[in-house]
Protein backbone atom coordinates (compact mmCIF):
# COMPACT_ATOMS: atom_id res chain seq x y z
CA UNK A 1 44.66 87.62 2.72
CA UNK A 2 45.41 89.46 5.91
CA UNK A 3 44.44 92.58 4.83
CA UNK A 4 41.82 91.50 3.44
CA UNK A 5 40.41 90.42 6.54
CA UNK A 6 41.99 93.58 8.30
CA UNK A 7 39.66 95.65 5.87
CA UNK A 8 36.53 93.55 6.53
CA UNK A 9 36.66 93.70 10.06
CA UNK A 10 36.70 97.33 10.34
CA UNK A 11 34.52 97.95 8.00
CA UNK A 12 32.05 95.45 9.25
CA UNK A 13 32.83 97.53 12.86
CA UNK A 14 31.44 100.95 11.03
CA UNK A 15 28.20 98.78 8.63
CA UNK A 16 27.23 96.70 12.17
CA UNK A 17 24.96 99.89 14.22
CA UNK A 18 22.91 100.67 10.91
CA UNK A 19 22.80 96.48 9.71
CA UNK A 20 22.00 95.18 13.38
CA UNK A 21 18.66 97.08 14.56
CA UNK A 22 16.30 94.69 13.44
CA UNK A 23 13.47 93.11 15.36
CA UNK A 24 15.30 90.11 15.54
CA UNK A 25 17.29 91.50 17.85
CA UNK A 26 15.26 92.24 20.49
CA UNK A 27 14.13 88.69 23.22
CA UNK A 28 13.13 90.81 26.14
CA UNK A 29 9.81 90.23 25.93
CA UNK A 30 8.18 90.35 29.88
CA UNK A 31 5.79 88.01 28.94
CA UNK A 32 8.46 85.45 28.04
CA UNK A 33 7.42 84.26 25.25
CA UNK A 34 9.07 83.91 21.75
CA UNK A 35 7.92 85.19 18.45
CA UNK A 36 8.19 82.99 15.40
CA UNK A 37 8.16 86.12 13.39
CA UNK A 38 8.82 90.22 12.97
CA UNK A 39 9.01 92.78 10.94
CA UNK A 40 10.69 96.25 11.08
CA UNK A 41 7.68 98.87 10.26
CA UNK A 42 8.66 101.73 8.30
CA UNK A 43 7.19 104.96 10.58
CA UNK A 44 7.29 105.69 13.84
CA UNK A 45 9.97 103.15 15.84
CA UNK A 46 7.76 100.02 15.65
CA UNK A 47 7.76 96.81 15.14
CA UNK A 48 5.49 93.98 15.14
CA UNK A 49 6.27 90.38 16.25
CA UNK A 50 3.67 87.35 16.02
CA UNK A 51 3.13 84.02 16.54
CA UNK A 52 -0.27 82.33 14.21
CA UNK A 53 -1.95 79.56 14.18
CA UNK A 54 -3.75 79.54 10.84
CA UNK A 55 -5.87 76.66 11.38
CA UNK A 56 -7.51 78.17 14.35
CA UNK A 57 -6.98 82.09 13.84
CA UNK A 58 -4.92 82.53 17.04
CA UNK A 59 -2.84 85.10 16.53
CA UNK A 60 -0.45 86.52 18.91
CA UNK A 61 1.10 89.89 19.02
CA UNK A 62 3.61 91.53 20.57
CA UNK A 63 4.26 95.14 19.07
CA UNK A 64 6.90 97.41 20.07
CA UNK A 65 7.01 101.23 20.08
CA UNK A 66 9.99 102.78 20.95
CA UNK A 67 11.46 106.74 21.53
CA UNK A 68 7.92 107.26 23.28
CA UNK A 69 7.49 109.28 26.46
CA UNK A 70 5.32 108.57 29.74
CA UNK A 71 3.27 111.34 27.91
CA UNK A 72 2.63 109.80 25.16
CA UNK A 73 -0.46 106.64 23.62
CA UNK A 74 0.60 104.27 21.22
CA UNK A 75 -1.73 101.96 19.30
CA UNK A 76 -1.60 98.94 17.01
CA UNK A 77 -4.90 98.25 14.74
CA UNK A 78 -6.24 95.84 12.13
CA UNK A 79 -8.27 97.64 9.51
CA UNK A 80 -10.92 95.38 8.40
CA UNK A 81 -12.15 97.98 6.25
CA UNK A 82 -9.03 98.74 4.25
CA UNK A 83 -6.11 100.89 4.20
CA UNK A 84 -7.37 104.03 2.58
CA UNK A 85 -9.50 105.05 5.54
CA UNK A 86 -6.41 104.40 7.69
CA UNK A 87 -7.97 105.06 11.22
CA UNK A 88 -11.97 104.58 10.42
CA UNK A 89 -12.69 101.64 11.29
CA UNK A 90 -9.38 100.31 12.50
CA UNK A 91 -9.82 97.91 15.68
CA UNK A 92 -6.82 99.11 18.01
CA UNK A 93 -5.11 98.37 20.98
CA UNK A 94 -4.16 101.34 22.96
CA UNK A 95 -1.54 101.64 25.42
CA UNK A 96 -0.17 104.48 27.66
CA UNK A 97 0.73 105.05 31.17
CA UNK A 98 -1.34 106.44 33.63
CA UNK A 99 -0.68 109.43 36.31
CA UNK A 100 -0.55 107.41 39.09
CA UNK A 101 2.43 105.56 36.87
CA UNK A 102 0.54 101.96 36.33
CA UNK A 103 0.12 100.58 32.60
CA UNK A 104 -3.44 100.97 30.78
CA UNK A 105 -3.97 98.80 27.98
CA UNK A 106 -7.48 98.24 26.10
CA UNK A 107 -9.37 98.03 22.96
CA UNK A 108 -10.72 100.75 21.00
CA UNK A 109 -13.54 100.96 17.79
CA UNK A 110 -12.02 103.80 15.87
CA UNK A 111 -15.00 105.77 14.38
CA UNK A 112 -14.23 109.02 13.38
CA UNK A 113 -10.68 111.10 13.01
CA UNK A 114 -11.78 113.12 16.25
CA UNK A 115 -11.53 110.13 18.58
CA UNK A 116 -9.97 110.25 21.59
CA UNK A 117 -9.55 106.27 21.91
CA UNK A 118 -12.76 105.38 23.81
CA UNK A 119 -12.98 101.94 25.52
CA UNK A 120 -14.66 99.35 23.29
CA UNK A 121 -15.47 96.01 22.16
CA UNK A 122 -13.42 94.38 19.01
CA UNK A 123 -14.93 92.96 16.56
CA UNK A 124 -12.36 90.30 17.20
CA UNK A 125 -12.18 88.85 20.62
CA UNK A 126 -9.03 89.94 22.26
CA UNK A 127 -7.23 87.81 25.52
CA UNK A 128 -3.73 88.66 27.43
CA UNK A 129 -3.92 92.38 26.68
CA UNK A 130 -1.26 93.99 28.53
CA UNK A 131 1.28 97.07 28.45
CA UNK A 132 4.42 97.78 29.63
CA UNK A 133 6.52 100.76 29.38
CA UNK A 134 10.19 100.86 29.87
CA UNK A 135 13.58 102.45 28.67
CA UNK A 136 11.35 105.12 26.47
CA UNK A 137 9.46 101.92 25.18
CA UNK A 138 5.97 100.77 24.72
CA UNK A 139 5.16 97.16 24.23
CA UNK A 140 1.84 95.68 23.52
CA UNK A 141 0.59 92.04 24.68
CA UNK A 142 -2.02 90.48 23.06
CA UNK A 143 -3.74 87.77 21.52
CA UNK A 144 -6.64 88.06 19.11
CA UNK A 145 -9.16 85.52 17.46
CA UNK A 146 -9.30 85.85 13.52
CA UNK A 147 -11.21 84.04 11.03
CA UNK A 148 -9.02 81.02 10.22
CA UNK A 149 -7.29 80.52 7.63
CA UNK A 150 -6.66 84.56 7.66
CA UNK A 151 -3.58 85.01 5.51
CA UNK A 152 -3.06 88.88 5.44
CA UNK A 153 -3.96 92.14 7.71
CA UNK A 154 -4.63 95.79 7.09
CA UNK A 155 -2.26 97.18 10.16
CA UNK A 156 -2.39 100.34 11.09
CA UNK A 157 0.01 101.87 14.66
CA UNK A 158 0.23 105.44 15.74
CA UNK A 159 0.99 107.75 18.58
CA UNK A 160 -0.20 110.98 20.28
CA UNK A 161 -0.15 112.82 22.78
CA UNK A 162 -1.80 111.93 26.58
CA UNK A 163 -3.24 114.95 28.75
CA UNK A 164 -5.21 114.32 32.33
CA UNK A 165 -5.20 110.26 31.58
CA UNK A 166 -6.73 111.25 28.10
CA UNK A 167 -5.25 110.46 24.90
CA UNK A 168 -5.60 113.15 22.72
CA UNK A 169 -5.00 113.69 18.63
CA UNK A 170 -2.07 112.30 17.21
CA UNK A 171 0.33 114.55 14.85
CA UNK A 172 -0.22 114.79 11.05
CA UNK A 173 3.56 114.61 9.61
CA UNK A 174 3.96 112.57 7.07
CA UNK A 175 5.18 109.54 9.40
CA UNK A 176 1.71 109.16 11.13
CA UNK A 177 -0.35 109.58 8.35
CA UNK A 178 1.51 106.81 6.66
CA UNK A 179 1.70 104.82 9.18
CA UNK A 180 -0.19 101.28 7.95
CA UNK A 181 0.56 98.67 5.29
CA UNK A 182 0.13 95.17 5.26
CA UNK A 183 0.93 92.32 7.12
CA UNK A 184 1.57 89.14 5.99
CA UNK A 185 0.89 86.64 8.32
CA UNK A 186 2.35 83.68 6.79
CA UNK A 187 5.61 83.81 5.36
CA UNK A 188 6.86 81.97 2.16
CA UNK A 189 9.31 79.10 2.91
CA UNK A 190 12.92 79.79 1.12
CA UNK A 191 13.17 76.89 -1.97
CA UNK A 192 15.00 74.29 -1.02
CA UNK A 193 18.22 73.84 -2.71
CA UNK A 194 19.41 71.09 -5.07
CA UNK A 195 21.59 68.91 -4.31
CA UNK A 196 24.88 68.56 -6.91
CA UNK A 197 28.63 67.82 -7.61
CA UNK A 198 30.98 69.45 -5.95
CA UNK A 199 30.78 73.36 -5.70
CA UNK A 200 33.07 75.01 -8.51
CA UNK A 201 34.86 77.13 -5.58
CA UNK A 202 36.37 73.72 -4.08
CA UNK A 203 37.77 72.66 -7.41
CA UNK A 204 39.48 75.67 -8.42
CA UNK A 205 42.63 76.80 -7.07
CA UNK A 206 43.06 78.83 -4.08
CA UNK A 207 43.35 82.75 -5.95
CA UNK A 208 40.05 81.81 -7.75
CA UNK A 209 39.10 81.57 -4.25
CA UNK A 210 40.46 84.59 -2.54
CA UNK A 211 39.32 87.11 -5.57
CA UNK A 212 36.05 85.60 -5.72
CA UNK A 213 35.73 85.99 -1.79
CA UNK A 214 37.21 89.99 -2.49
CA UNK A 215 34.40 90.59 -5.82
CA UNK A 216 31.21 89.34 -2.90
CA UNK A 217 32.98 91.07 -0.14
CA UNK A 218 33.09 94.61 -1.92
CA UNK A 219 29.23 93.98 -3.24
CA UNK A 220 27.96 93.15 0.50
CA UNK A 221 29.34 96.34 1.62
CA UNK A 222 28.95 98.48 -1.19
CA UNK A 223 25.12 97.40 -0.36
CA UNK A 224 24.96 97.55 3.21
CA UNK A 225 27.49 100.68 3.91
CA UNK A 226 27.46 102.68 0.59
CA UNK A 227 29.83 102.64 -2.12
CA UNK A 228 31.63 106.25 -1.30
CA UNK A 229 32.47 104.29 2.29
CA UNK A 230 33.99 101.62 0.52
CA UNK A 231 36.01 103.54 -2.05
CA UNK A 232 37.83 105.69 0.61
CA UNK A 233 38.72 102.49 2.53
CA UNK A 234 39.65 100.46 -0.38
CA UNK A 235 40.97 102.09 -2.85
């Protein structure tokens, strides 16, 4: 049993940098809030965090763009439209800092791939739009009206370069263009589980125990760290 434990705790030591960035890490929000949910996006260092109120369409956002330079915009959009137009007709929020080093965060209509992220009016009303930039980090604050009862997004986030306060063409590799998906605003409650008898692990006898324990142990890591990892170690 102790080496058992020996094993797990080192390997859990080499699995915890790649298994612990997720959103749910991250509370240091300067608006001081706290997000009921998050998810990881798959391009560009972002995530998204939210708090919605279905019944009235409030949603609030808080979405985070990280490895990004004073140099550079970010954005975070809904796409009304759909996702294969991707930036026509996405309504964004744009966010980068200025010369004189102060935050500028507003709205943007995107109408055609040669913007360069002209001030506009939403299509959904927007409140508490603000920007911060920190520790090679962009966060956007917001909170926009949607129809109620709204149960999924078109989202769409990007980046680019700023010149002379103006932001200018993002790149096209592969993790811009495919920057967007879906968002799911509501998330499906776990199923509840049934209550029983007692467990079959606390009636059987305490080796059943220790090489079940040892078969979920070398699954979990096998999954999270990769199996070559695990076969050095182990065996």
């Amino acid at each position: 049993m102790l080496r058992l434990v020996l094993v797990f705790s080192l390997l859990f030591t080499l699995c915890l940098s790649s298994s612990a960035q997720t959103c749910h890490t991250y509370k240091s929000f300067s608006n001081n809030l706290t997000y009921s949910s998050c998810n990881d996006l798959p391009y560009l260092n972002s995530s998204i965090y939210w708090n919605y109120n279905s019944s009235s369409g409030s949603l609030q956002i808080a979405y985070r763009h990280t490895g990004i330079t004073a140099s550079n915009w970010v954005a975070w959009a809904i796409n009304p439209i759909g996702l294969q137009s991707a930036m026509i007709g996405a309504q964004a929020l744009v966010a980068f800092q200025l010369s004189n080093g102060t935050m500028r965060a507003y709205t943007s209509k995107i109408t055609s791939y040669a913007t360069t992220l002209p001030e506009d009016k939403l299509q959904y009303d927007v409140s508490n739009l603000t920007a911060t930039y920190a520790n090679s980090q962009i966060i956007i604050y917001a909170t926009l009206a949607l129809p109620s009862n709204t149960t999924t997004i078109n989202q769409v986030w990007q980046e680019g370069p700023v010149s002379n306060d103006i932001p200018g063409a993002h790149p096209l590799a592969p993790d811009n263009t495919n920057s967007k998906g879906t968002l799911h605003l509501i998330s499906t409650p776990a199923p509840s589980r049934r209550s029983g008898t007692n467990s079959i692990a606390a009636s059987s006898s305490r080796s059943s125990g220790r090489m079940l324990t040892w078969v979920l142990l070398r699954f979990w890591l096998t999954m999270v760290c990769g199996w070559k990892l695990i076969h050095v170690i182990l065996f």
